[in-house]
N, C-alpha and C. Protein backbone atom coordinates (compact mmCIF):
# COMPACT_ATOMS: atom_id res chain seq x y z
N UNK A 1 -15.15 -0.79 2.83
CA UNK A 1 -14.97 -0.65 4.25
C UNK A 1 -16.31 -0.96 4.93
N UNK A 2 -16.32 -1.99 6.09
CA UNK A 2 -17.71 -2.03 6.84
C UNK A 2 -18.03 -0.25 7.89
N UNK A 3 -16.98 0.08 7.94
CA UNK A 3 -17.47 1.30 8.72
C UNK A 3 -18.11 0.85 9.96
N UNK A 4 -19.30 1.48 9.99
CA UNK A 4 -20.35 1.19 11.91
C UNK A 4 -20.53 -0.24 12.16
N UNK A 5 -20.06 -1.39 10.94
CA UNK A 5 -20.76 -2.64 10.97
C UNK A 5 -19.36 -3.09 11.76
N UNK A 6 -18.41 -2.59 11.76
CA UNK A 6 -16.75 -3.31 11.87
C UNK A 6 -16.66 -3.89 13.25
N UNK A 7 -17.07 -3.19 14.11
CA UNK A 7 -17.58 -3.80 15.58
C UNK A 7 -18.07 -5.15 15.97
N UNK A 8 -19.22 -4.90 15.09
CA UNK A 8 -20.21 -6.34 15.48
C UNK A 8 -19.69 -7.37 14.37
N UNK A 9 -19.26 -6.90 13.43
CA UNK A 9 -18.56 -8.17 12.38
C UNK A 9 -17.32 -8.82 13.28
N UNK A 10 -16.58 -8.20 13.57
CA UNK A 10 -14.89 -8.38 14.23
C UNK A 10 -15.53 -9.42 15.34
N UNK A 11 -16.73 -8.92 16.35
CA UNK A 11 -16.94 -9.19 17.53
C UNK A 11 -17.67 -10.86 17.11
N UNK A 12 -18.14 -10.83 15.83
CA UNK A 12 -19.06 -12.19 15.53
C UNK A 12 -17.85 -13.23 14.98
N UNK A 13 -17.02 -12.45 14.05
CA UNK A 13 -15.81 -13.32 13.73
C UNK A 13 -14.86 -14.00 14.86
N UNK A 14 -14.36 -13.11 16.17
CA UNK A 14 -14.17 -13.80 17.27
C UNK A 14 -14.88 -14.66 17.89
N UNK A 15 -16.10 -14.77 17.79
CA UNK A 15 -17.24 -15.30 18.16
C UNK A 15 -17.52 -16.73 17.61
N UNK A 16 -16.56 -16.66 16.45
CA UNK A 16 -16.75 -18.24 15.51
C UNK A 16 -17.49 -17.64 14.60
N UNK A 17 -18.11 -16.98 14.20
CA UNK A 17 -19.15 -16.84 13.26
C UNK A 17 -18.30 -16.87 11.85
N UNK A 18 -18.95 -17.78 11.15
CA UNK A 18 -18.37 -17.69 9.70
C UNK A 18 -18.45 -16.99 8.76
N UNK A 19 -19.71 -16.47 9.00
CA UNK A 19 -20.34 -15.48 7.81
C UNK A 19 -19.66 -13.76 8.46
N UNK A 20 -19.38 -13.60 9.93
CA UNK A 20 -18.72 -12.54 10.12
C UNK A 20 -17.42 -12.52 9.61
N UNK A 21 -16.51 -13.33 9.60
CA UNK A 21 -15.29 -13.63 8.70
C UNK A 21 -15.09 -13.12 7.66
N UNK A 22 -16.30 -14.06 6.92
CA UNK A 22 -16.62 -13.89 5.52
C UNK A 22 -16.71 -12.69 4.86
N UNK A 23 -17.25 -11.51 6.15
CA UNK A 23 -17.13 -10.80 5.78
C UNK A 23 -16.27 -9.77 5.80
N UNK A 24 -15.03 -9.86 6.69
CA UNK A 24 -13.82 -9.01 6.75
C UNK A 24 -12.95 -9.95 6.01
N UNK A 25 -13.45 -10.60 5.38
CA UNK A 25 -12.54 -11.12 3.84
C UNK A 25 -13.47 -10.78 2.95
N UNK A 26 -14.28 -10.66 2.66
CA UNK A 26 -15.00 -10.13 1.27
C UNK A 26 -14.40 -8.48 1.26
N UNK A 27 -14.56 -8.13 2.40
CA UNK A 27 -14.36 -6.20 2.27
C UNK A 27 -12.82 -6.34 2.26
N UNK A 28 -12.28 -6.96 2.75
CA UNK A 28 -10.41 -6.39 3.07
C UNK A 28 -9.45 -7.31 1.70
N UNK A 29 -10.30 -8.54 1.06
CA UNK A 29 -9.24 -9.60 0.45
C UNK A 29 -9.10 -8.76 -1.25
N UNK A 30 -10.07 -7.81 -1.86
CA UNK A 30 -9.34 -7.34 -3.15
C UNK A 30 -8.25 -6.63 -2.46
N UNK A 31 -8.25 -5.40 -1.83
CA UNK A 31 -7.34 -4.56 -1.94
C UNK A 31 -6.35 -4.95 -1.49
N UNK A 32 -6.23 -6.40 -0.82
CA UNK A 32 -5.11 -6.79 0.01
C UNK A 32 -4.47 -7.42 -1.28
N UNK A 33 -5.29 -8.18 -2.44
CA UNK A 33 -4.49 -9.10 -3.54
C UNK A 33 -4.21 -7.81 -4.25
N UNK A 34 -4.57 -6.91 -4.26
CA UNK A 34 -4.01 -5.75 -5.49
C UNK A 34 -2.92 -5.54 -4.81
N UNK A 35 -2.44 -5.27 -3.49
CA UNK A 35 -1.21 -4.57 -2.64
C UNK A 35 -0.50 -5.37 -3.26
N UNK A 36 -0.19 -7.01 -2.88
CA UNK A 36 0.41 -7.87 -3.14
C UNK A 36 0.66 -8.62 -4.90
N UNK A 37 0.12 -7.92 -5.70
CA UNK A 37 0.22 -7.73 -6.57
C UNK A 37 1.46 -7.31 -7.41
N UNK A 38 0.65 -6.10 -6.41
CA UNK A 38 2.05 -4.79 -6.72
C UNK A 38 3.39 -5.19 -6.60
N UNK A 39 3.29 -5.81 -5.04
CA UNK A 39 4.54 -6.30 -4.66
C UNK A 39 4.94 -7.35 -5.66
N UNK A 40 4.43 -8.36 -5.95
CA UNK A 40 5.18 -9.72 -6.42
C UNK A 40 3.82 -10.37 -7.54
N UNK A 41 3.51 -10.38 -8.53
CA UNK A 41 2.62 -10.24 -9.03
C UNK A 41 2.73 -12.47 -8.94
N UNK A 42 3.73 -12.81 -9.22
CA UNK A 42 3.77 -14.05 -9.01
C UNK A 42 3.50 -14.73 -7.49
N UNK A 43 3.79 -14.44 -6.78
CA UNK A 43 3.72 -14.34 -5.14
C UNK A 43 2.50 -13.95 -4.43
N UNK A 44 1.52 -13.61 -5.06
CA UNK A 44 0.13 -12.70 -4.26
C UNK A 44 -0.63 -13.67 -3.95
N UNK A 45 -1.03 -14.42 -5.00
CA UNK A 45 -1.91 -15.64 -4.34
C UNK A 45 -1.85 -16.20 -3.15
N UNK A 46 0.07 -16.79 -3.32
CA UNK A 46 0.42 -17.88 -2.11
C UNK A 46 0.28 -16.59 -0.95
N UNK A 47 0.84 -15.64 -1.16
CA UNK A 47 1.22 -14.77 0.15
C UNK A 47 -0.43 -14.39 0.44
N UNK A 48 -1.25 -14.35 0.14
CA UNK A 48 -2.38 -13.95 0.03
C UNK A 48 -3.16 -14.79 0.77
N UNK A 49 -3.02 -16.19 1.09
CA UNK A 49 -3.42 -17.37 1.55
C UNK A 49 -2.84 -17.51 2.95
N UNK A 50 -1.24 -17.59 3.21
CA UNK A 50 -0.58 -17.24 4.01
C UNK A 50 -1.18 -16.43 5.14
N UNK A 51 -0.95 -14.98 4.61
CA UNK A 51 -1.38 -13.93 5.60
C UNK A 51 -3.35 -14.32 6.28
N UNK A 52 -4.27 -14.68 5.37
CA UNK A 52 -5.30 -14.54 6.11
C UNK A 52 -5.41 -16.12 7.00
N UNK A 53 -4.35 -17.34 6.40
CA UNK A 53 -4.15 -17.89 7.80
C UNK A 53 -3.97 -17.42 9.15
N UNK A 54 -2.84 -16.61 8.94
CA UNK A 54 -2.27 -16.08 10.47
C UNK A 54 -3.48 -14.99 10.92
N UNK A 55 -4.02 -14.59 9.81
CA UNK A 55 -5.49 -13.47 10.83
C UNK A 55 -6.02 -14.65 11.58
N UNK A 56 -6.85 -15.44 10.40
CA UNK A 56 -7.41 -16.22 11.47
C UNK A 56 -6.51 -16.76 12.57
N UNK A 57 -5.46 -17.18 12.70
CA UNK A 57 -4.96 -17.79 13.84
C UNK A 57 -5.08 -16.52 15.02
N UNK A 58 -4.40 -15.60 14.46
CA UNK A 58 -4.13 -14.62 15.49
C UNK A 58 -5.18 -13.25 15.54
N UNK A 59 -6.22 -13.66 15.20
CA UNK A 59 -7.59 -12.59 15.57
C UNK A 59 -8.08 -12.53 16.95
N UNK A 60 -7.90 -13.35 17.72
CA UNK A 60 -8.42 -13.34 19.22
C UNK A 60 -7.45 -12.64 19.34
N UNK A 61 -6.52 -12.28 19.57
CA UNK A 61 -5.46 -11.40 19.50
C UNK A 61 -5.42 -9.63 19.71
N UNK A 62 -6.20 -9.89 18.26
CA UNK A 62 -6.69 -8.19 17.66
C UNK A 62 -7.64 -7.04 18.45
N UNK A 63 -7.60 -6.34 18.63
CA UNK A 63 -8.78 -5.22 19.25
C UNK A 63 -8.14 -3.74 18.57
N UNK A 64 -9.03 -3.30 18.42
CA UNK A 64 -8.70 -2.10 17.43
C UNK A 64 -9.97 -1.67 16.73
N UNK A 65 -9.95 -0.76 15.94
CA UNK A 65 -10.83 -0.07 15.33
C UNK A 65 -10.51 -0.82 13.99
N UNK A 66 -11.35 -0.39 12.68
CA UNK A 66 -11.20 -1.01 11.16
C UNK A 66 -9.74 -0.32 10.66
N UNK A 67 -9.77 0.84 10.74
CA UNK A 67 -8.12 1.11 10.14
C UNK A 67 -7.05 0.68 11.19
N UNK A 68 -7.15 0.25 11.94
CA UNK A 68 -5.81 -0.67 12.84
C UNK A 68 -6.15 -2.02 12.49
N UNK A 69 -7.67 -2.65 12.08
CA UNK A 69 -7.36 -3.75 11.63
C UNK A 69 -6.60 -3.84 10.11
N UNK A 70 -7.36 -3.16 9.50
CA UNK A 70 -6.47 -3.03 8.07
C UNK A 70 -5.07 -2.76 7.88
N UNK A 71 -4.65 -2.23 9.03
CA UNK A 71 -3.09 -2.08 9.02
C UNK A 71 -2.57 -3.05 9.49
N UNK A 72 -2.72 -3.56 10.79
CA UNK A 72 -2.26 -5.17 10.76
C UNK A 72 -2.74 -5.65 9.82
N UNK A 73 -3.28 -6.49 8.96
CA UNK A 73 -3.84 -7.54 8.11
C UNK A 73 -2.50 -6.72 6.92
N UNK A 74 -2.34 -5.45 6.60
CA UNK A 74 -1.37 -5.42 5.31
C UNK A 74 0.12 -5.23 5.67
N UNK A 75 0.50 -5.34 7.06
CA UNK A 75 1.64 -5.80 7.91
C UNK A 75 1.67 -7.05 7.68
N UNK A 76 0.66 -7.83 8.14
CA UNK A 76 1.16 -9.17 8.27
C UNK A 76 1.29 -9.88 6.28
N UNK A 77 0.76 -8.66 5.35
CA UNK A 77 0.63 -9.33 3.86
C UNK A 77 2.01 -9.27 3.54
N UNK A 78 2.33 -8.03 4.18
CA UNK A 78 3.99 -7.36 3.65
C UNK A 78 4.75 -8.55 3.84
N UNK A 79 4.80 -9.12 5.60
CA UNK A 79 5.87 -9.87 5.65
C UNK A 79 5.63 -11.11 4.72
N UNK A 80 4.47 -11.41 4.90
CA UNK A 80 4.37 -13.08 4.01
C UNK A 80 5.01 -13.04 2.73
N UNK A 81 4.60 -11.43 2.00
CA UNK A 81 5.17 -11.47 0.47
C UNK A 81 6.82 -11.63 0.41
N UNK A 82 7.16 -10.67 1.60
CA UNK A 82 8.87 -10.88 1.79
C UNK A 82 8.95 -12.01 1.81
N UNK A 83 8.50 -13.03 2.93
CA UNK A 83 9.31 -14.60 3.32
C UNK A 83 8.66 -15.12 2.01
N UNK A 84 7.90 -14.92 1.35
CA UNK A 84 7.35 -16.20 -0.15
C UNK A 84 8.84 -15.73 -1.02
N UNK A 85 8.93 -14.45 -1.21
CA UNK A 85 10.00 -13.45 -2.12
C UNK A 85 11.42 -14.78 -1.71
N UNK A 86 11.57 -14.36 -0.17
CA UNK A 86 12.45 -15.00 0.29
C UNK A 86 12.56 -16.88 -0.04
N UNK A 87 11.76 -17.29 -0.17
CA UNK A 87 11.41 -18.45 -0.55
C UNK A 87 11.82 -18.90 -1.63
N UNK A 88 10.83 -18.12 -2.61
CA UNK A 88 10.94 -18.49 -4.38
C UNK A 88 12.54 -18.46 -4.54
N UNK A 89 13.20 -17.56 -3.94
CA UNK A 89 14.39 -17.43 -4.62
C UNK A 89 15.50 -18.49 -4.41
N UNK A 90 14.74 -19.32 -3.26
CA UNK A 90 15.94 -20.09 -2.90
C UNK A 90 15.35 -21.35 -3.61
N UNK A 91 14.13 -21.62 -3.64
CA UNK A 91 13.28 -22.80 -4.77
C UNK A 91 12.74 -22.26 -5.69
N UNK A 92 13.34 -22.01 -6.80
CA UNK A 92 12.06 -21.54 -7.85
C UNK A 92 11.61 -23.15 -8.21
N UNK A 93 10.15 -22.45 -8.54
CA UNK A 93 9.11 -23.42 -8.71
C UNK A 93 8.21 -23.14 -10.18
N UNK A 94 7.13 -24.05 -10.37
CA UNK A 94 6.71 -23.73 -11.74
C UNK A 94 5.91 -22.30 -12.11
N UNK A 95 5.28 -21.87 -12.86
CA UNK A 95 4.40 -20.69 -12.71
C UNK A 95 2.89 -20.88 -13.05
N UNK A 96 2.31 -20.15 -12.44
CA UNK A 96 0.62 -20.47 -12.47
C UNK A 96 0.18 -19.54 -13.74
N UNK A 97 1.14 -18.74 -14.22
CA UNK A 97 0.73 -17.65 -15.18
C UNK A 97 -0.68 -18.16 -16.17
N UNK A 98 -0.80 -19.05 -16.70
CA UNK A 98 -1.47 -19.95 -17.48
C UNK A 98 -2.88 -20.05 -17.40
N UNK A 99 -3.10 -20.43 -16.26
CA UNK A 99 -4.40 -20.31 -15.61
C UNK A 99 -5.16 -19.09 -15.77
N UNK A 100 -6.43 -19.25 -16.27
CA UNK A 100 -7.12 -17.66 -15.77
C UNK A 100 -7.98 -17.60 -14.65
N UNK A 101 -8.06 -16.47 -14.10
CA UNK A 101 -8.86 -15.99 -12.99
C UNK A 101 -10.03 -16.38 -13.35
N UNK A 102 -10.65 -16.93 -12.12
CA UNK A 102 -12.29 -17.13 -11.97
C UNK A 102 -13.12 -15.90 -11.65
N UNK A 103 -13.66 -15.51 -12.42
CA UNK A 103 -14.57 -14.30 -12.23
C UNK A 103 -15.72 -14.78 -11.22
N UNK A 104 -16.62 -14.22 -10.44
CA UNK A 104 -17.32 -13.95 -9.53
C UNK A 104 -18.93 -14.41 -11.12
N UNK A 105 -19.55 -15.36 -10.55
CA UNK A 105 -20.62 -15.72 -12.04
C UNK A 105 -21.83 -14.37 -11.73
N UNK A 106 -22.08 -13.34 -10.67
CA UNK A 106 -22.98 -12.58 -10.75
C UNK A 106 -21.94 -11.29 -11.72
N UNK A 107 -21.24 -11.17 -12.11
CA UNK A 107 -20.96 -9.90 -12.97
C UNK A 107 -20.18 -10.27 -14.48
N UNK A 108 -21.03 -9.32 -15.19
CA UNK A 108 -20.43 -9.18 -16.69
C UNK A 108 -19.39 -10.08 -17.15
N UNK A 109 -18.96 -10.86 -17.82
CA UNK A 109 -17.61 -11.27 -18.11
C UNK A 109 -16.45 -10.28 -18.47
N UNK A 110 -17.89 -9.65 -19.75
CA UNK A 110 -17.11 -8.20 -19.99
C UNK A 110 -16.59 -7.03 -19.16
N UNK A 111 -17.19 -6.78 -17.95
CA UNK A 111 -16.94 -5.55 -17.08
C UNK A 111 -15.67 -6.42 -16.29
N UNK A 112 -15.43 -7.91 -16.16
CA UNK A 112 -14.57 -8.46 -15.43
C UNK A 112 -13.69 -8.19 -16.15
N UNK A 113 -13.45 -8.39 -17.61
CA UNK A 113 -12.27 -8.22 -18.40
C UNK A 113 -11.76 -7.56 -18.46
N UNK A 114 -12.38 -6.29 -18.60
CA UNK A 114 -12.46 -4.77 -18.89
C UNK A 114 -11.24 -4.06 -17.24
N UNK A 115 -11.79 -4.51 -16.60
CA UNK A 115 -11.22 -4.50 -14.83
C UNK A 115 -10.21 -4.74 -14.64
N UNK A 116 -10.02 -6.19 -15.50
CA UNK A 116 -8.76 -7.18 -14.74
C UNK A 116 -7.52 -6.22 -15.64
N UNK A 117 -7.60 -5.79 -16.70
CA UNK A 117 -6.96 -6.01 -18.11
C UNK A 117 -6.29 -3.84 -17.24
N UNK A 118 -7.13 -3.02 -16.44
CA UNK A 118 -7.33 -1.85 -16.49
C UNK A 118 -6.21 -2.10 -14.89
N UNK A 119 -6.88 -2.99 -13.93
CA UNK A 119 -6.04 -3.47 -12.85
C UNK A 119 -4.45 -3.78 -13.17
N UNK A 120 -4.08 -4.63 -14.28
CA UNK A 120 -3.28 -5.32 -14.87
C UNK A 120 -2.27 -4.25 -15.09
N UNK A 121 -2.77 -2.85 -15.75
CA UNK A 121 -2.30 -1.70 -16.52
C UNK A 121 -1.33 -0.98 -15.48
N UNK A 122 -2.22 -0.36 -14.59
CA UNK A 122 -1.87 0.21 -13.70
C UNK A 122 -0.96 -0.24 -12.42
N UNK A 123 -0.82 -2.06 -12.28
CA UNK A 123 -0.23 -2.49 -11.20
C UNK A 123 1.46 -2.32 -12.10
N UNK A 124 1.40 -2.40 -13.32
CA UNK A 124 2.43 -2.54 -14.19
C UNK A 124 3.09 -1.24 -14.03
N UNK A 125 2.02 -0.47 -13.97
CA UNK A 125 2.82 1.60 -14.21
C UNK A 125 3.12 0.96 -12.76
N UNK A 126 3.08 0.90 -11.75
CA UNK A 126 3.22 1.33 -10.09
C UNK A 126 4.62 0.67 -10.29
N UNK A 127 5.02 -0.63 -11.09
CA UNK A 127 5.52 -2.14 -10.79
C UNK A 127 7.28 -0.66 -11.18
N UNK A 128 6.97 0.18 -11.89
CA UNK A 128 7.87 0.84 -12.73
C UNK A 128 8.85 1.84 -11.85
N UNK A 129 7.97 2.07 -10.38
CA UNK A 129 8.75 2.99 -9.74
C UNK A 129 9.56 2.03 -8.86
N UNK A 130 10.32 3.19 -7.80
CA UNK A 130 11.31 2.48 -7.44
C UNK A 130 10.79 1.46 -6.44
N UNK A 131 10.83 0.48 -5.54
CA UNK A 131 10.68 -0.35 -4.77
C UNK A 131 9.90 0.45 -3.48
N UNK A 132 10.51 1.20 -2.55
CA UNK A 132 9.65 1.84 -1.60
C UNK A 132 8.69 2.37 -1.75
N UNK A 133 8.62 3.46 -3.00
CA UNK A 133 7.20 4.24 -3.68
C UNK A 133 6.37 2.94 -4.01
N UNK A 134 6.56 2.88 -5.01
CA UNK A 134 5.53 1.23 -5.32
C UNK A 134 4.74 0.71 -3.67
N UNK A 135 5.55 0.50 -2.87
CA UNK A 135 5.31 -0.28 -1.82
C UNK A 135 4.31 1.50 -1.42
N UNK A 136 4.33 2.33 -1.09
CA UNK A 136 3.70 3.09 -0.03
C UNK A 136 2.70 3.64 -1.06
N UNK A 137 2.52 3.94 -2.60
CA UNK A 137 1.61 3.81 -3.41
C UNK A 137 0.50 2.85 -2.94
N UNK A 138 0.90 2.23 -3.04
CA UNK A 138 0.12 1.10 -3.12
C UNK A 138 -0.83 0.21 -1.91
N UNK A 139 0.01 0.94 -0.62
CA UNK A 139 -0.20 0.91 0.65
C UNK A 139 -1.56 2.09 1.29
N UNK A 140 -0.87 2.84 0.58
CA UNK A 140 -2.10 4.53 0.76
C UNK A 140 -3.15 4.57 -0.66
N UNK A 141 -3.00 3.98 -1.92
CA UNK A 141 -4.23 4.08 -2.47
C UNK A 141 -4.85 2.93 -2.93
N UNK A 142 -4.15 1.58 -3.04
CA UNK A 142 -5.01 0.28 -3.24
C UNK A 142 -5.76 -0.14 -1.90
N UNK A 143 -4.79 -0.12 -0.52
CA UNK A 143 -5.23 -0.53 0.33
C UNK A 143 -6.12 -0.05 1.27
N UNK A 144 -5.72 2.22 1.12
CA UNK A 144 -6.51 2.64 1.69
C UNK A 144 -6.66 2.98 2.99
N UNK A 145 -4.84 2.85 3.51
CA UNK A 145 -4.50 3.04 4.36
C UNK A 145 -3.99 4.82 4.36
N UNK A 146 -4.22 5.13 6.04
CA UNK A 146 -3.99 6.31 5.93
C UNK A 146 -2.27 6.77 5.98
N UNK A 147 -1.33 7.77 6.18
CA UNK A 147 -0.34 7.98 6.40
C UNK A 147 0.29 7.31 7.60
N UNK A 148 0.25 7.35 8.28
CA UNK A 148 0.53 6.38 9.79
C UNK A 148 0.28 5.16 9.78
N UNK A 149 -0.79 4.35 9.32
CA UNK A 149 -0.64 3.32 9.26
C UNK A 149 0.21 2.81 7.99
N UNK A 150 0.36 3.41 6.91
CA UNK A 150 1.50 3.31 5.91
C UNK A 150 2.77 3.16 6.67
N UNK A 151 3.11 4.13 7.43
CA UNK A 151 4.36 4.50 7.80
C UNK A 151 4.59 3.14 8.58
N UNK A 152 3.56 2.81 9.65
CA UNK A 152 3.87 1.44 10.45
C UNK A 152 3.76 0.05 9.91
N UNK A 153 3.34 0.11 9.12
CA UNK A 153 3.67 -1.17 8.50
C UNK A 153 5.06 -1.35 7.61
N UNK A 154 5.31 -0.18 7.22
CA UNK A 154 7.12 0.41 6.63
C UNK A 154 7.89 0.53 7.45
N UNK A 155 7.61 0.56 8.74
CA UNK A 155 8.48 0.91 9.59
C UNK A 155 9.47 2.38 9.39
N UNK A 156 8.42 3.22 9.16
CA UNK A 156 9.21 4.52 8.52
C UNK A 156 8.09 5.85 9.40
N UNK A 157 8.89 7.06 8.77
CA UNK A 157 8.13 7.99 9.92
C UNK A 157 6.67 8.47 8.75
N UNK A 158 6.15 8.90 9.19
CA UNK A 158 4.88 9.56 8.50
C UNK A 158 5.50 10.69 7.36
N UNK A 159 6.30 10.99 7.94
CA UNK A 159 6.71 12.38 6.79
C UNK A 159 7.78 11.58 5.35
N UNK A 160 8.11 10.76 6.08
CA UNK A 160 9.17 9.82 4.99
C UNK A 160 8.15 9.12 4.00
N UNK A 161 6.81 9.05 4.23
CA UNK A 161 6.02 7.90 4.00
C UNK A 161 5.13 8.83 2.97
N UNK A 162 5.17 9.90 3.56
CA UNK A 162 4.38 11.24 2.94
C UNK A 162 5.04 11.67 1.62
N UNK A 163 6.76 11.99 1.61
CA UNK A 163 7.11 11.98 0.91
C UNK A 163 7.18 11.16 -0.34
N UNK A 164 7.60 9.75 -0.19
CA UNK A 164 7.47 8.63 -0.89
C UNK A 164 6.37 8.69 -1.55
N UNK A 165 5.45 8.88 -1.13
CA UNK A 165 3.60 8.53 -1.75
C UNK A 165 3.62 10.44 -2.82
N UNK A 166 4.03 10.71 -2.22
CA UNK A 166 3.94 12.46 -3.33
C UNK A 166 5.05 12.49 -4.48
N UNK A 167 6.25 11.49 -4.42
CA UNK A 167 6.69 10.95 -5.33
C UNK A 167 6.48 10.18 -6.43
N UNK A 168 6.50 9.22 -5.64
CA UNK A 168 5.82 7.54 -6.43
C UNK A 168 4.26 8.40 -7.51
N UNK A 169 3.62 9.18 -6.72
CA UNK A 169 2.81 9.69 -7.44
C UNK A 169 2.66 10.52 -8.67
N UNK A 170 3.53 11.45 -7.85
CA UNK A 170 4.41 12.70 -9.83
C UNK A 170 4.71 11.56 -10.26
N UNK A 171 5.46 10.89 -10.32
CA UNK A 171 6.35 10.03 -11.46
C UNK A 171 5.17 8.94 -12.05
N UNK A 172 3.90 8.70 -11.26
CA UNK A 172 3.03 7.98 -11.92
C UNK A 172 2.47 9.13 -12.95
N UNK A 173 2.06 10.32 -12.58
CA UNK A 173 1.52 11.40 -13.97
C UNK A 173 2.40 11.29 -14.48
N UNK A 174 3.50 12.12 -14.39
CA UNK A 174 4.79 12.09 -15.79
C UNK A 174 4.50 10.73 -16.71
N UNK A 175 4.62 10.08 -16.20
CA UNK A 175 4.60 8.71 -17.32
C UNK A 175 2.93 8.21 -18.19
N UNK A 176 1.94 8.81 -17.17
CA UNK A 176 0.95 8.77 -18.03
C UNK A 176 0.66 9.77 -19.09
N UNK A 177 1.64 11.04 -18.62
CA UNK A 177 1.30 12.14 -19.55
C UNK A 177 2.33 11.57 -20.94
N UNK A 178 3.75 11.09 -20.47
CA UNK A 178 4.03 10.62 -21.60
C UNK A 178 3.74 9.55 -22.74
N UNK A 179 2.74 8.82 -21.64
CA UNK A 179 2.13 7.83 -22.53
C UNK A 179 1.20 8.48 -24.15
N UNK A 180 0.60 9.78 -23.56
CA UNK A 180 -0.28 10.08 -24.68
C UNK A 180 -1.52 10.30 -24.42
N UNK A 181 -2.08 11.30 -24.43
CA UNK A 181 -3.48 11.28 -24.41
C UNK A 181 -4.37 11.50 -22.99
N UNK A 182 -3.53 11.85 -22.29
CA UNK A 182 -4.15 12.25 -20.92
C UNK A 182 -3.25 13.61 -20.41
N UNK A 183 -4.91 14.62 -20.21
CA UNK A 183 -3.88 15.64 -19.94
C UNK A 183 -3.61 16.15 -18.35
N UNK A 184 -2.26 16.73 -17.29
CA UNK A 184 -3.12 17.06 -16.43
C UNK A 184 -4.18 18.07 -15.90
């Protein structure tokens, strides 16, 4: 999160500045590819590309604080993943599975592996619950959104959203406890 910087970054990115951009995509673009992940693990990339088009198009637009920007930006991820969802199904197309991720050349190969392989684990346990939990999991702890902005990008009330996330959650322990080796 830029926190006190979110002002003058937002205000330089309207501004044209590239490197202000740069930087409400360096801070907002993991947790936004982990959300979308979750959602469509085949689909995150394209939808991922998608959505920070339309920021940029529609950022002169925006005024808000950092958690109203982060809630639009994983509004606008939601819908893209739906219409790609909506897409693939009517063209399936080839799969990128094949390819590996380009790691970042300033860190470990090993700590990247170690990450991707631990990321990989856990998007899989989330992938296991039902469709809404998954989605508000993943909304309130990858993305980091608070309850309300969960709820508005779900279009659901805060207490429905509350619930869901205290769900989706027991049923993530139960299954790690049954995995073995973790106690709560």
């Amino acid at each position: 999160m830029l926190g006190d910087d979110f002002p003058v970054v937002l205000a330089g990115a309207l501004g044209g500045d590239e490197h202000a951009f740069a930087r409400l995509y360096i801070d907002a673009h993991p947790p936004l590819l982990r959300y979308l992940r979750g959602m469509s693990p085949d689909l995150a990339e394209d939808a991922a590309s998608e959505c920070w088009l339309e920021v940029a198009r529609g950022l002169d637009g925006f005024t808000g604080p950092e958690p109203a920007f982060r809630a639009w930006l994983f509004a606008i991820a939601r819908r893209k993943v739906i219409d790609r969802i909506r897409y693939e199904t009517r063209r399936p197309s080839a799969s990128w599975d094949d390819l590996d991720s380009v790691a970042p050349a300033s860190r470990d190969v090993a700590d990247v592996v170690v990450e991707e392989d631990e990321t990989q684990r856990a998007l899989a346990l989330v992938r296991t619950l039902p469709v809404d939990q998954a989605e508000a999991v993943l909304l309130r702890v990858v993305a980091g959104l608070d309850y309300a902005e969960v709820a508005e990008v779900m279009d659901r009330s805060t207490g429905a959203v509350r619930v869901l996330v205290h769900r989706g959650l027991k049923r993530l322990q139960a299954s790690v406890v049954d995995v073995g080796g973790v106690t709560p």
